[in-house]
Each structure stands twice: as structure tokens, then as C-alpha cells.
C-alpha atoms as a PDB file:
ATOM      1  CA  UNK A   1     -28.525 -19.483 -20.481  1.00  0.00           C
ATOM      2  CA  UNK A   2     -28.612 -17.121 -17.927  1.00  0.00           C
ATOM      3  CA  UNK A   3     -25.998 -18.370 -16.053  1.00  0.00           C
ATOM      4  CA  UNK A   4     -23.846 -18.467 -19.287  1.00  0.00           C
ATOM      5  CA  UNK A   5     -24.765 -14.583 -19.655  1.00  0.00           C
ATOM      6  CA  UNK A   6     -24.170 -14.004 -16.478  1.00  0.00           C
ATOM      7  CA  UNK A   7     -20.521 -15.579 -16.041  1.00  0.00           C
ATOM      8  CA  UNK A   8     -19.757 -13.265 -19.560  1.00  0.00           C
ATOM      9  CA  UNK A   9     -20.743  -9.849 -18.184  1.00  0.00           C
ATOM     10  CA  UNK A  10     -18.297 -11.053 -15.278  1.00  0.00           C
ATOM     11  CA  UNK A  11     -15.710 -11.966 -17.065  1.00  0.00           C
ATOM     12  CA  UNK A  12     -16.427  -8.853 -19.161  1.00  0.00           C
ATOM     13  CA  UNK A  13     -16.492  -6.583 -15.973  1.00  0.00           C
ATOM     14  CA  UNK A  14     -13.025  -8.343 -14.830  1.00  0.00           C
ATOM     15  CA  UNK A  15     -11.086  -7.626 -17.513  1.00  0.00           C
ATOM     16  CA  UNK A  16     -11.758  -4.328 -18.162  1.00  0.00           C
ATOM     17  CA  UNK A  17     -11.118  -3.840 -14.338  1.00  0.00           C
ATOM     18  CA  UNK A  18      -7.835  -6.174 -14.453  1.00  0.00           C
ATOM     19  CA  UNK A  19      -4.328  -4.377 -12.993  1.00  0.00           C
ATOM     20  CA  UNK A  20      -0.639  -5.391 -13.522  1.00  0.00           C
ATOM     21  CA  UNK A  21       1.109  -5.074 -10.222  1.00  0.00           C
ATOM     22  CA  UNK A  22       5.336  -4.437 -11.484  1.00  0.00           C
ATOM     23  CA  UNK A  23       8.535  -3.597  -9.836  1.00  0.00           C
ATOM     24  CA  UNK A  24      11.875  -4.095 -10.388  1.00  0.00           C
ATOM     25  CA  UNK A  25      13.155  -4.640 -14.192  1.00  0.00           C
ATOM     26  CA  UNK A  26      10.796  -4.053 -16.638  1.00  0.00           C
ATOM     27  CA  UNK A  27      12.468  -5.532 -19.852  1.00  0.00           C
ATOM     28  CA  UNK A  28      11.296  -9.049 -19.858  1.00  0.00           C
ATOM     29  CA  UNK A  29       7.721  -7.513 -20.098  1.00  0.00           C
ATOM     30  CA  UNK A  30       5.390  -6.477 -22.899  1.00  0.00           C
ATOM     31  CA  UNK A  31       4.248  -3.563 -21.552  1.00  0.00           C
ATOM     32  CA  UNK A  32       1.018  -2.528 -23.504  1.00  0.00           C
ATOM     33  CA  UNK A  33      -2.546  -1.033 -22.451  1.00  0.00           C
ATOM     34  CA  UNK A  34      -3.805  -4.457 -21.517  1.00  0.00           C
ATOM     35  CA  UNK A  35      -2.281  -4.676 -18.661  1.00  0.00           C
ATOM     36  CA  UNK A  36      -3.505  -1.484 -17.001  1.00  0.00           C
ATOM     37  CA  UNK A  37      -3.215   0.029 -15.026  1.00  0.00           C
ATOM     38  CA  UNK A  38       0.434  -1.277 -14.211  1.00  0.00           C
ATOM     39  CA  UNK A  39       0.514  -0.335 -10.152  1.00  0.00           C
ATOM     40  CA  UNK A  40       4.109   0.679  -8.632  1.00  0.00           C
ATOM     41  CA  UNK A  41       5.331  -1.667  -5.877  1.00  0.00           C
ATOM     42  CA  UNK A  42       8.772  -0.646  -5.999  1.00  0.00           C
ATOM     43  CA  UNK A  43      11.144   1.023  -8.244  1.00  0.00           C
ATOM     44  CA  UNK A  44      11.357  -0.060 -11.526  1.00  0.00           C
ATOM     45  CA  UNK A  45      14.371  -0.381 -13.728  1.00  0.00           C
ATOM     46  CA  UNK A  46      15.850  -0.743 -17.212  1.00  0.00           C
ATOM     47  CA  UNK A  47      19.244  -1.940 -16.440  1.00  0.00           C
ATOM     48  CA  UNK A  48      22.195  -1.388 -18.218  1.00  0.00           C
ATOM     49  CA  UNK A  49      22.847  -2.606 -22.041  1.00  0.00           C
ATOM     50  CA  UNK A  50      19.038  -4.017 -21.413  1.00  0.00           C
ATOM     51  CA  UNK A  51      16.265  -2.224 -23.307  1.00  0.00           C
ATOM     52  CA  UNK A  52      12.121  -1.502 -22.271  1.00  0.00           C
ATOM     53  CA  UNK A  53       9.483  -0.431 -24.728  1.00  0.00           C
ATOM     54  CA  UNK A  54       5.908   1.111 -23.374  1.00  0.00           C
ATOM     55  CA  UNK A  55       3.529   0.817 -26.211  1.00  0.00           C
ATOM     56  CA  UNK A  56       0.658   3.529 -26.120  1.00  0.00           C
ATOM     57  CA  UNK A  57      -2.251   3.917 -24.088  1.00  0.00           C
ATOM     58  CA  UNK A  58      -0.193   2.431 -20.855  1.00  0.00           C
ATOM     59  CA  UNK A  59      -0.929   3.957 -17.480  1.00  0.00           C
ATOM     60  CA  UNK A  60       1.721   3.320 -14.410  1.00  0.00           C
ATOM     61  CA  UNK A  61       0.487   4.028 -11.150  1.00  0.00           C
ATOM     62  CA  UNK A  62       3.189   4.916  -8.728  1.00  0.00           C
ATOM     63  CA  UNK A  63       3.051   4.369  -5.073  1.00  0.00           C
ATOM     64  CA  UNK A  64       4.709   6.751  -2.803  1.00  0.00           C
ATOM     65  CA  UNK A  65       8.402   6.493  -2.785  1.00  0.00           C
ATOM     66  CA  UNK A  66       8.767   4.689  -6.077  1.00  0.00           C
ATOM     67  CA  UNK A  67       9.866   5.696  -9.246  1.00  0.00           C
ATOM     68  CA  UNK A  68      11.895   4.692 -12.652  1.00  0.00           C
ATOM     69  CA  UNK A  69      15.307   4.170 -12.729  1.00  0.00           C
ATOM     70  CA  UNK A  70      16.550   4.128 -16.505  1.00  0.00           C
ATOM     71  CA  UNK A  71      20.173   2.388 -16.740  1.00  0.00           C
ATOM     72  CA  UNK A  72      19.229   1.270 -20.439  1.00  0.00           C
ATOM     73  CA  UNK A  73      17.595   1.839 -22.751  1.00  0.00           C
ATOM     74  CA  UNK A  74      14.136   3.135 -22.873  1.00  0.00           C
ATOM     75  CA  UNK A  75      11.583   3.871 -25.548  1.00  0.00           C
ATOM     76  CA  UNK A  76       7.986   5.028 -24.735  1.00  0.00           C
ATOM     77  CA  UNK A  77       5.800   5.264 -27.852  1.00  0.00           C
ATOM     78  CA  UNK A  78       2.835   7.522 -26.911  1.00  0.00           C
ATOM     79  CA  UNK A  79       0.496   8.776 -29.591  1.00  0.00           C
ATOM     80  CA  UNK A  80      -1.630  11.394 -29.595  1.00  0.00           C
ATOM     81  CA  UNK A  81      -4.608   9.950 -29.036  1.00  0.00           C
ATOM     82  CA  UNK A  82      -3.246   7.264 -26.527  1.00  0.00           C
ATOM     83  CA  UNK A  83      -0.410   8.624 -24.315  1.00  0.00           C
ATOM     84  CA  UNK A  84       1.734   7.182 -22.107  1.00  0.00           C
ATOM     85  CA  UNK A  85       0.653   7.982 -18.070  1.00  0.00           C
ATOM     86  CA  UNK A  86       2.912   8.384 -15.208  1.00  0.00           C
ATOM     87  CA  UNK A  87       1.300   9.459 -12.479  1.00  0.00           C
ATOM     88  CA  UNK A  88       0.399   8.579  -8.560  1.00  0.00           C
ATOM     89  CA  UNK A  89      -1.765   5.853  -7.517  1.00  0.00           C
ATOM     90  CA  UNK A  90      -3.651   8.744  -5.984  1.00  0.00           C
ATOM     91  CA  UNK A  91      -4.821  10.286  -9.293  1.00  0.00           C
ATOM     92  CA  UNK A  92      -8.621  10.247  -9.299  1.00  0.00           C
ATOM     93  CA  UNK A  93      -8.953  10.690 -13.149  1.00  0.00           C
ATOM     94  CA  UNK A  94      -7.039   7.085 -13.855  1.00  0.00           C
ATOM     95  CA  UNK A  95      -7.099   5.422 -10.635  1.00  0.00           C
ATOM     96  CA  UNK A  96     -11.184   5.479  -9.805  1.00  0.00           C
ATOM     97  CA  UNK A  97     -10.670   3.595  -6.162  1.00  0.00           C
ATOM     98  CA  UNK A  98      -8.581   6.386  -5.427  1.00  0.00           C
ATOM     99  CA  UNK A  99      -9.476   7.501  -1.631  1.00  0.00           C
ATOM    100  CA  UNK A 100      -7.042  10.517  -1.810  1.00  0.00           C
ATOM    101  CA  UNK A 101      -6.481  13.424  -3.504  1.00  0.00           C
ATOM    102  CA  UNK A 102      -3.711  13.525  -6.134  1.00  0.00           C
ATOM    103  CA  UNK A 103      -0.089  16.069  -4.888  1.00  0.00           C
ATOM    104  CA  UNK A 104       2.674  17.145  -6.067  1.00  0.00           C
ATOM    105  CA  UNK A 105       5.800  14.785  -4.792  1.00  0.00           C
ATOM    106  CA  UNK A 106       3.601  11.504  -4.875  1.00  0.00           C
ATOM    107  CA  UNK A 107       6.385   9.723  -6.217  1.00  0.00           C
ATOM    108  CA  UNK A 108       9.484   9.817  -6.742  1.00  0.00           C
ATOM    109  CA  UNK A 109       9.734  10.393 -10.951  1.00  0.00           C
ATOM    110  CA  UNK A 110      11.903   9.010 -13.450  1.00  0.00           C
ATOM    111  CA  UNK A 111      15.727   9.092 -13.088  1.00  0.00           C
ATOM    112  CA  UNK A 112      17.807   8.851 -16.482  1.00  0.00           C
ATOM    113  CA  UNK A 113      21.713   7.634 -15.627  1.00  0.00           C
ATOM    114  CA  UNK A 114      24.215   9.148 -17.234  1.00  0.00           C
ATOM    115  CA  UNK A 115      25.476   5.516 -18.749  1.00  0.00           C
ATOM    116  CA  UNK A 116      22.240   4.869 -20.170  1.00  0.00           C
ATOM    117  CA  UNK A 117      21.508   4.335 -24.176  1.00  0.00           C
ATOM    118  CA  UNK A 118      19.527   5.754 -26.250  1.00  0.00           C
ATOM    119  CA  UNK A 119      16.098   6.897 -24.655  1.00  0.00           C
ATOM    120  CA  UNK A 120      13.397   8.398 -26.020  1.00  0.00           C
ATOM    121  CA  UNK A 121       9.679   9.722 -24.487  1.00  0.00           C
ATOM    122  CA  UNK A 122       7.136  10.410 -26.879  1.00  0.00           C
ATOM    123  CA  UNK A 123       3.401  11.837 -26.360  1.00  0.00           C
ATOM    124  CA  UNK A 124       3.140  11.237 -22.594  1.00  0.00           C
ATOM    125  CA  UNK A 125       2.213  12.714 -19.486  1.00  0.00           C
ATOM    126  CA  UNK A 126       4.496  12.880 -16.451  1.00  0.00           C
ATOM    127  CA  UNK A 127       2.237  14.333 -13.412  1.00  0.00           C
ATOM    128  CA  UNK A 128       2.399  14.573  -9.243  1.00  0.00           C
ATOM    129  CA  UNK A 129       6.116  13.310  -9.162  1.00  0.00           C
ATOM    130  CA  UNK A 130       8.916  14.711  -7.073  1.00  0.00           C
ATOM    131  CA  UNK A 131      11.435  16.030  -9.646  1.00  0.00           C
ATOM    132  CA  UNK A 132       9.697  14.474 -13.027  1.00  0.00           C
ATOM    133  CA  UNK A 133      12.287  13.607 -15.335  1.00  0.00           C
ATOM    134  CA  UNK A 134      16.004  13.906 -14.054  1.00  0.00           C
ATOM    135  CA  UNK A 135      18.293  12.734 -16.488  1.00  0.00           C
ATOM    136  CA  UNK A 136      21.921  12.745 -16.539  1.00  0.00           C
ATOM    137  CA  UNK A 137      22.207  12.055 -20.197  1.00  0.00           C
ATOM    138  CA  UNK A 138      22.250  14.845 -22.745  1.00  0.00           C
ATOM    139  CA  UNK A 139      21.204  12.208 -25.314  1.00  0.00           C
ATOM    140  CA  UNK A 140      17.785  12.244 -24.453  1.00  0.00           C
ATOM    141  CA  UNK A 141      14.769  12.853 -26.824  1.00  0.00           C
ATOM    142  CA  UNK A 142      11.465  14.199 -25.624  1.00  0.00           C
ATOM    143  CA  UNK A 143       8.286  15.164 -28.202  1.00  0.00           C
ATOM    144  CA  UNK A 144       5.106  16.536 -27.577  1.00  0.00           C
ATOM    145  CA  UNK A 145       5.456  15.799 -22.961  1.00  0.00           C
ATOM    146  CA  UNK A 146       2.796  17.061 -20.733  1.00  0.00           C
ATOM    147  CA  UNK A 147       4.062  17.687 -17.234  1.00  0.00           C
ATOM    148  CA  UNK A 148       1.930  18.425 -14.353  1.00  0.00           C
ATOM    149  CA  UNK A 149       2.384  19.279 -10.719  1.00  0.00           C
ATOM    150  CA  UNK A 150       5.506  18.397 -10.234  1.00  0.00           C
ATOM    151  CA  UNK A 151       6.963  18.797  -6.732  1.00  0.00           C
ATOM    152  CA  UNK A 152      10.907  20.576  -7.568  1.00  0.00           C
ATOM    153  CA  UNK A 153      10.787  21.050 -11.416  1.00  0.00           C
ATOM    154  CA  UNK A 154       9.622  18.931 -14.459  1.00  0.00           C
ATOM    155  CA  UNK A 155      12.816  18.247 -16.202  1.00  0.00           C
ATOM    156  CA  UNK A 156      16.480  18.542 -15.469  1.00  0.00           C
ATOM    157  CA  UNK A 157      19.235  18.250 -17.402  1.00  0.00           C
ATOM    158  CA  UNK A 158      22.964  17.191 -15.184  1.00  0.00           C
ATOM    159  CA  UNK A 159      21.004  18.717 -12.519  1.00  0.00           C
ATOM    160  CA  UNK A 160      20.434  22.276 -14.986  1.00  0.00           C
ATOM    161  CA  UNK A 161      16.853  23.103 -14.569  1.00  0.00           C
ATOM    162  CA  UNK A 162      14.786  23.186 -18.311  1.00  0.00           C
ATOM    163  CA  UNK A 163      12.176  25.901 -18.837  1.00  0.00           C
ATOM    164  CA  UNK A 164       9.248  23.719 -19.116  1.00  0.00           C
ATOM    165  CA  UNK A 165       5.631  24.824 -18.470  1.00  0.00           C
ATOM    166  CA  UNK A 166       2.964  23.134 -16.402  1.00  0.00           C
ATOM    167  CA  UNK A 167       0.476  21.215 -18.654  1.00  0.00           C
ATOM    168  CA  UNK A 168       2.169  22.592 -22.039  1.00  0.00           C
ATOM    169  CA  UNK A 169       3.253  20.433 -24.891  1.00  0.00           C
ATOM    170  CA  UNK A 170       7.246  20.148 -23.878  1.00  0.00           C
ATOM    171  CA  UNK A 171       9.723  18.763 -26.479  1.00  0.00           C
ATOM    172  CA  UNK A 172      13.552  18.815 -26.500  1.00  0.00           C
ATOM    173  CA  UNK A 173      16.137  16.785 -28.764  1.00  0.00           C
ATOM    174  CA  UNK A 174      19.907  16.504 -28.283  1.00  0.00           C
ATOM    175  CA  UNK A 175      20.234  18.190 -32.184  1.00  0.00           C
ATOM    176  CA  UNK A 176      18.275  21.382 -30.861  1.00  0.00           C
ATOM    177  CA  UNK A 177      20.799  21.900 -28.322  1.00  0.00           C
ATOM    178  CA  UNK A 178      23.995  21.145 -30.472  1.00  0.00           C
ATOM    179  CA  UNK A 179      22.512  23.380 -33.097  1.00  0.00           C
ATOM    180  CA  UNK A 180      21.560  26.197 -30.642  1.00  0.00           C
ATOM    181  CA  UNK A 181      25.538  25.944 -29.466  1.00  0.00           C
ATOM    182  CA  UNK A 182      26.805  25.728 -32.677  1.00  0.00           C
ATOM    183  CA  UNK A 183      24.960  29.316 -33.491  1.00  0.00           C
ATOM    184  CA  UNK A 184      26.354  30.281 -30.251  1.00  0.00           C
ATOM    185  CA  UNK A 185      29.906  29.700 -30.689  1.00  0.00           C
ATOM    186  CA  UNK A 186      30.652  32.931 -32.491  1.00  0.00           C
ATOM    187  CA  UNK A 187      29.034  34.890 -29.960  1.00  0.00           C
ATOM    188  CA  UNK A 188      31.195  33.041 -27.262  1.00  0.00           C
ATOM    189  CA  UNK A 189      34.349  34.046 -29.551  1.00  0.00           C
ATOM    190  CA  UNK A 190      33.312  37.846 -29.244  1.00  0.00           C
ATOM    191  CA  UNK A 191      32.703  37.866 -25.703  1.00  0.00           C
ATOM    192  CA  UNK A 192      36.073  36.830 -24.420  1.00  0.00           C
ATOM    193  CA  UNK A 193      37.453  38.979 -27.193  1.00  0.00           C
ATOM    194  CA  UNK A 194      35.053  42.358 -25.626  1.00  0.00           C
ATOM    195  CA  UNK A 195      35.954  40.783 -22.400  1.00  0.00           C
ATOM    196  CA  UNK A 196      39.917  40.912 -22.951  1.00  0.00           C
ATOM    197  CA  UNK A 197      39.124  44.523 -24.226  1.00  0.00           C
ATOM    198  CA  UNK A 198      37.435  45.393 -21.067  1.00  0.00           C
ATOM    199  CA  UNK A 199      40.242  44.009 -18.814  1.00  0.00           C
ATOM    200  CA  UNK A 200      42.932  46.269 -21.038  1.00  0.00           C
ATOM    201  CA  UNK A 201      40.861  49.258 -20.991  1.00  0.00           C
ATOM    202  CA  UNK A 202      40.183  48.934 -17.025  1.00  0.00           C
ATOM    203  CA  UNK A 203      44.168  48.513 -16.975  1.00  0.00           C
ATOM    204  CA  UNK A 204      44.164  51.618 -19.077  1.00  0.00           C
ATOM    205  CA  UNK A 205      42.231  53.836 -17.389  1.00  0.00           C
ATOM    206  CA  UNK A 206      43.370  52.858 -14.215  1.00  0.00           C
ATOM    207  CA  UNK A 207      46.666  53.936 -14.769  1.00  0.00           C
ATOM    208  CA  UNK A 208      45.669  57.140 -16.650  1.00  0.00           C
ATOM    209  CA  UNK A 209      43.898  57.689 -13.324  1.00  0.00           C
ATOM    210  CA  UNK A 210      46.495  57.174 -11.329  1.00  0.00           C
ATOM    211  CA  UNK A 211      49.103  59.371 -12.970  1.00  0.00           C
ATOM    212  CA  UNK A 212      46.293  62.112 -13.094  1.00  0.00           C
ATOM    213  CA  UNK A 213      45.599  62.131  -9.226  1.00  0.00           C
ATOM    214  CA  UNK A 214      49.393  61.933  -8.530  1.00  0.00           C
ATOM    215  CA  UNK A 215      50.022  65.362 -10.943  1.00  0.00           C
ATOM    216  CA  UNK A 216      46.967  66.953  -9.210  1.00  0.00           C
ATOM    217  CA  UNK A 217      48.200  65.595  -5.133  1.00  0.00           C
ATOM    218  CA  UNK A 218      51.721  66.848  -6.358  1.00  0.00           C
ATOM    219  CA  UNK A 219      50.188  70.363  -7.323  1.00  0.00           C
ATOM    220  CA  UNK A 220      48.089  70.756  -4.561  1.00  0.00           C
ATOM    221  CA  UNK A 221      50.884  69.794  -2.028  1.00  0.00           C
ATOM    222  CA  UNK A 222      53.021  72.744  -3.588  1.00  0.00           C
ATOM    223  CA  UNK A 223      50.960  75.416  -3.498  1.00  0.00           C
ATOM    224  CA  UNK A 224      48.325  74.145  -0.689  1.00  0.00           C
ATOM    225  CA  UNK A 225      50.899  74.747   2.414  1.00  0.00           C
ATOM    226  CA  UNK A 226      51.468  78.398   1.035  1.00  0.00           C
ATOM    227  CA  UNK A 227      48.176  79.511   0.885  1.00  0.00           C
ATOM    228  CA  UNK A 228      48.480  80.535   5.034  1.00  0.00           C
ATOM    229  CA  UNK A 229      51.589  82.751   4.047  1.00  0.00           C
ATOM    230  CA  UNK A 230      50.291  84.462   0.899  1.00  0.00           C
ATOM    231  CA  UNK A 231      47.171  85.447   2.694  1.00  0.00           C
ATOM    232  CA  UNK A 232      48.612  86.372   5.488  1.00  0.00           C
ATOM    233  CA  UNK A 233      51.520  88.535   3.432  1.00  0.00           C
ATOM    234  CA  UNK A 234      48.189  90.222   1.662  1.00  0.00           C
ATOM    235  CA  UNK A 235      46.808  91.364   4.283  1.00  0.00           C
ATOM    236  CA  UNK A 236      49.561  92.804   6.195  1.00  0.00           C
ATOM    237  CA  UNK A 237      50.094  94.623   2.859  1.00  0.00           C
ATOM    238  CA  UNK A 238      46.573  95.966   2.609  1.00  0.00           C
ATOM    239  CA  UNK A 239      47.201  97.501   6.452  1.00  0.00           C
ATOM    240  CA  UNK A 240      50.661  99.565   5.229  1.00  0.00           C
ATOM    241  CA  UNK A 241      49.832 102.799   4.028  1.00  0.00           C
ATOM    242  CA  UNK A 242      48.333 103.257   0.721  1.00  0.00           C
ATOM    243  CA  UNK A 243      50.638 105.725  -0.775  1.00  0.00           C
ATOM    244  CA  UNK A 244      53.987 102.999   0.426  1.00  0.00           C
ATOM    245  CA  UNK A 245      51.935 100.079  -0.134  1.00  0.00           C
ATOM    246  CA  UNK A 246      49.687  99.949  -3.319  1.00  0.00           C
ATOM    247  CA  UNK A 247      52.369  98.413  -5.269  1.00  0.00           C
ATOM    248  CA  UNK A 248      53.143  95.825  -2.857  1.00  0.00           C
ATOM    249  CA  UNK A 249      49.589  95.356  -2.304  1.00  0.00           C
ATOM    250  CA  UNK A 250      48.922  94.008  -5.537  1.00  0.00           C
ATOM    251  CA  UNK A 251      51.843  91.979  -5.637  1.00  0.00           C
ATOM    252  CA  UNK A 252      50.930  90.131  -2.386  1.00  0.00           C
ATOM    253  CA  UNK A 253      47.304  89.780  -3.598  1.00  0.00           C
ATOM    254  CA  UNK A 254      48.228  88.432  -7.199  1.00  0.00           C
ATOM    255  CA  UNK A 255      50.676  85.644  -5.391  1.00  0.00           C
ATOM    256  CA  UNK A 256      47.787  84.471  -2.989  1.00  0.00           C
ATOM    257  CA  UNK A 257      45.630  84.552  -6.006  1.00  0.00           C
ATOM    258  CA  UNK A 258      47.953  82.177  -8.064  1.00  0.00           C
ATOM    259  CA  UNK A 259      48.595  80.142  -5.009  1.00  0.00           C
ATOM    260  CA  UNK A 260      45.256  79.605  -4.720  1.00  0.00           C
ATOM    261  CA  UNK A 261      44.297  78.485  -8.309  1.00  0.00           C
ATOM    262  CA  UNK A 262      47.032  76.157  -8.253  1.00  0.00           C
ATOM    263  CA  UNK A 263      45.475  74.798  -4.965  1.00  0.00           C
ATOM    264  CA  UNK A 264      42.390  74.536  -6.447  1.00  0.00           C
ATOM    265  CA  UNK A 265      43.128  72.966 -10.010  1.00  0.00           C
ATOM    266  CA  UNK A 266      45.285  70.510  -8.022  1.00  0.00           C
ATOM    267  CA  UNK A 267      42.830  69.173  -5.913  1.00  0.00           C
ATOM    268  CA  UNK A 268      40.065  69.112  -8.753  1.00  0.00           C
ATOM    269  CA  UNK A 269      42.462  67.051 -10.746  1.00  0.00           C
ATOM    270  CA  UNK A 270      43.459  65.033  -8.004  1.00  0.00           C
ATOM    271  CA  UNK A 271      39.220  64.283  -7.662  1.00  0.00           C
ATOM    272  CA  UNK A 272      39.410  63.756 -11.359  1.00  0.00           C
ATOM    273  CA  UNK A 273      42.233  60.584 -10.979  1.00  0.00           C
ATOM    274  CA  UNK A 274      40.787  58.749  -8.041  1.00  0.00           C
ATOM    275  CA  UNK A 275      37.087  58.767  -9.327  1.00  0.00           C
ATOM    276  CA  UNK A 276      38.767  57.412 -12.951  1.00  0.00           C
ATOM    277  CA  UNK A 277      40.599  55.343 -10.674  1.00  0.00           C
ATOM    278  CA  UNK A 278      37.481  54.179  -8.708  1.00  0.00           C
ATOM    279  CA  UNK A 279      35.449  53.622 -11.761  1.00  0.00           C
ATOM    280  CA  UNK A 280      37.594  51.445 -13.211  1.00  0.00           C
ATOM    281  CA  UNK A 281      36.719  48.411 -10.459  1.00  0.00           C
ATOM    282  CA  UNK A 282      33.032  49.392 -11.019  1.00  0.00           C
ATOM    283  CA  UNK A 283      32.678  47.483 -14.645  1.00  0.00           C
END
């Protein structure tokens, strides 16, 4: 009898201790939380027009340099209360023979080919991988993902990096992203319709620029060069004698005078045309 007893608490202690080792393609299995924790050989794979389901509760080890290549289709059916794991064979909190602490870039992480079906993650957690989930299929549905410590990022779309926080509830549907383009559509209208606006009104004020500088160079290069004479003409005029000269005097000084404005309104309009001009490459 105690023998008997014995043998039971064995066979008790066994199974609840029991381990699935798995690599290569996955579909031919029934992957449920019996057989864990499923331990990463090598890479697994759902190949193409082939199709995988993980029931809840499963955990998948990964061993360095592994990961899951999705060619097929994949459904993981997490719940709440029993998630789907993927995480390194060196995480302490499902793997307790773990001799190693648990870091980011572990494993590889799961790789979603842009051929593949319909694929779908659902209440999971994706943790200590090197680029988490990288697919290369817009069609992909995620709901209610926790992803932790992943080396590069947590999930990429054709390579475009997703705003997904660490250890967060992350979901994202292919219907969210058609809707958020279809709102932005519109929007995409008006900007290359302000952006054809901007290009004409650069165009604009570029040439208005240019014809301003060129009237205030021309001005400038009339009545710049005289300047020297008219001064010059002034002041020999201030050294005649008064009662001879007063006349003249004022006639020499009004010219310089004029000569001068000119000079200066030419060159201030001439500053006016090539900043216009200058600004217009600026926006």
C-alpha cells in the first residue's frame, strides 16, 4: 500500500514536472498547457498554406538563437486568466531550474512573412526576445499583448517601428489602421494642395524679390558713383565767396543732397529684394 502511494505521488510529481521539447513545424501538434513547458531546440515554423493553433495557458521556452518563423497561418488563443508565454529558457518566473538571469535579446522573437495568412495573437506575453514581433504582414491582429524587455523594439510593422510600451496591454488590428487612413485622406488632400500653394507663393515672392533688388541696384548704381562729384562740387562752392557764391552754394548742396537719398533708398531697396529673395528658400 505504501508502495502503491508511493509510485502515485511520483507519477503525480512527474507530470506536473513533464516538458515538451519542439522545433521545426509546429502544425501537426496540439499545442495545449499539458505539454509545458514546450522548450525551444530550434526554430519553429508554420509553413506556408499550413496552419498552428496555441490553446491558452501554453508556455514556450526559447533557447538562445531560436525563434518563430510564421509562413502560415497562426492563431494563439490566450485568455485572460491563462496567457500564452514566449519567453527565454532563462526566465526564472516559468522556468524554475533556471541557473541564469533572464535579458533582453535571449532569443531571437517571432518573425511574421509577408506571404503568410491570416494570424492572430491574443492575451499573451512576448518577453526577453531580440526584436519581439516582426511581421511583414499588415494583416495581422493583436489584442490585449504584454511585451517585456525586448532587445530592439517590441513590434514592427515592414520594418516601421509601433509605439508599444513595456509591460502595457498592446493591441492593434488591420481595421484600426485602414480606418485611421481613411480619416486621414482628406488631410493628405489639403496638404499637397497648401503644399502646391507654398511652392507658387515661394515662386512669387521670389520674383517680386528679385525685380525689387534689381530697381533698388539700378538706383543705387545711378546716383552712387556721383556722390564723390556732388560733394566735392559743394564744397568748393561753400569756399567761393559768400556774396558770388550763396546761390550756387545751395544749388551744389541740394544736388549732393538728392544724390544722396537716391543712394540711400536704392540700396535699402536693394536690402529689401535679396532678403525677400533669401527668405523665400528658408520655408
Amino acid at each position: 500500500m505504501n508502495k502503491t502511494i508511493f509510485f502515485l505521488i511520483l507519477l503525480v510529481f512527474s507530470v506536473s514536472y513533464s516538458e515538451t521539447h519542439v522545433t521545426g513545424d509546429i502544425t501537426s501538434m496540439v499545442l495545449e498547457s499539458d505539454g509545458n513547458p514546450y522548450i525551444v531546440e530550434q526554430d519553429l515554423l508554420v509553413p506556408d498554406g499550413k496552419k498552428a493553433v496555441i490553446k491558452e495557458g501554453c508556455i514556450f521556452l526559447f533557447k538562445p538563437f531560436t525563434g518563430l518563423h510564421v509562413q502560415g497561418h497562426l492563431e494563439v488563443e490566450g485568455s485572460q486568466d491563462n496567457p500564452v508565454i514566449f519567453t527565454t529558457i532563462n526566465d526564472g518566473e516559468f522556468n524554475s531550474q533556471s541557473e541564469q538571469l533572464p535579458n533582453p535579446f535571449d532569443w531571437n522573437g517571432i518573425l511574421v512573412s509577408r506571404e503568410s495568412g491570416k494570424v492572430t495573437f491574443s492575451n499573451f506575453s512576448l518577453r526577453f526576445s531580440v526584436y519581439g514581433i516582426k511581421s511583414q504582414n499588415t494583416n495581422i491582429r493583436i489584442e490585449n499583448g504584454l511585451f517585456k524587455q525586448n532587445g530592439q523594439f517590441h513590434f514592427t510593422i515592414n520594418d516601421k517601428i509601433q509605439y508599444v510600451q513595456d509591460n502595457i496591454p498592446f493591441s492593434y488590428s488591420i481595421s484600426d489602421s485602414d480606418e485611421s487612413a481613411s480619416v486621414k485622406k482628406p488631410k493628405t488632400g489639403m496638404k499637397n494642395k497648401d503644399k502646391k500653394d507654398n511652392v507658387k507663393l515661394k515662386k512669387i515672392l521670389r520674383i517680386s524679390s528679385l525685380c525689387v533688388g534689381g530697381a533698388g541696384l539700378i538706383t543705387t548704381a545711378i546716383f552712387g558713383p556721383q556722390l564723390p562729384k556732388a560733394y566735392s562740387d559743394w564744397d568748393d562752392a561753400a569756399k567761393a565767396e559768400p556774396d558770388n557764391a550763396m546761390r550756387e552754394y545751395h544749388d551744389k548742396k541740394k544736388a549732393y543732397h538728392s544724390k544722396l537719398t537716391g543712394t540711400i533708398i536704392g540700396a535699402s531697396v536693394f536690402v529689401l529684394g535679396a532678403t525677400g529673395f533669401g527668405i523665400s528658400f528658408a520655408f
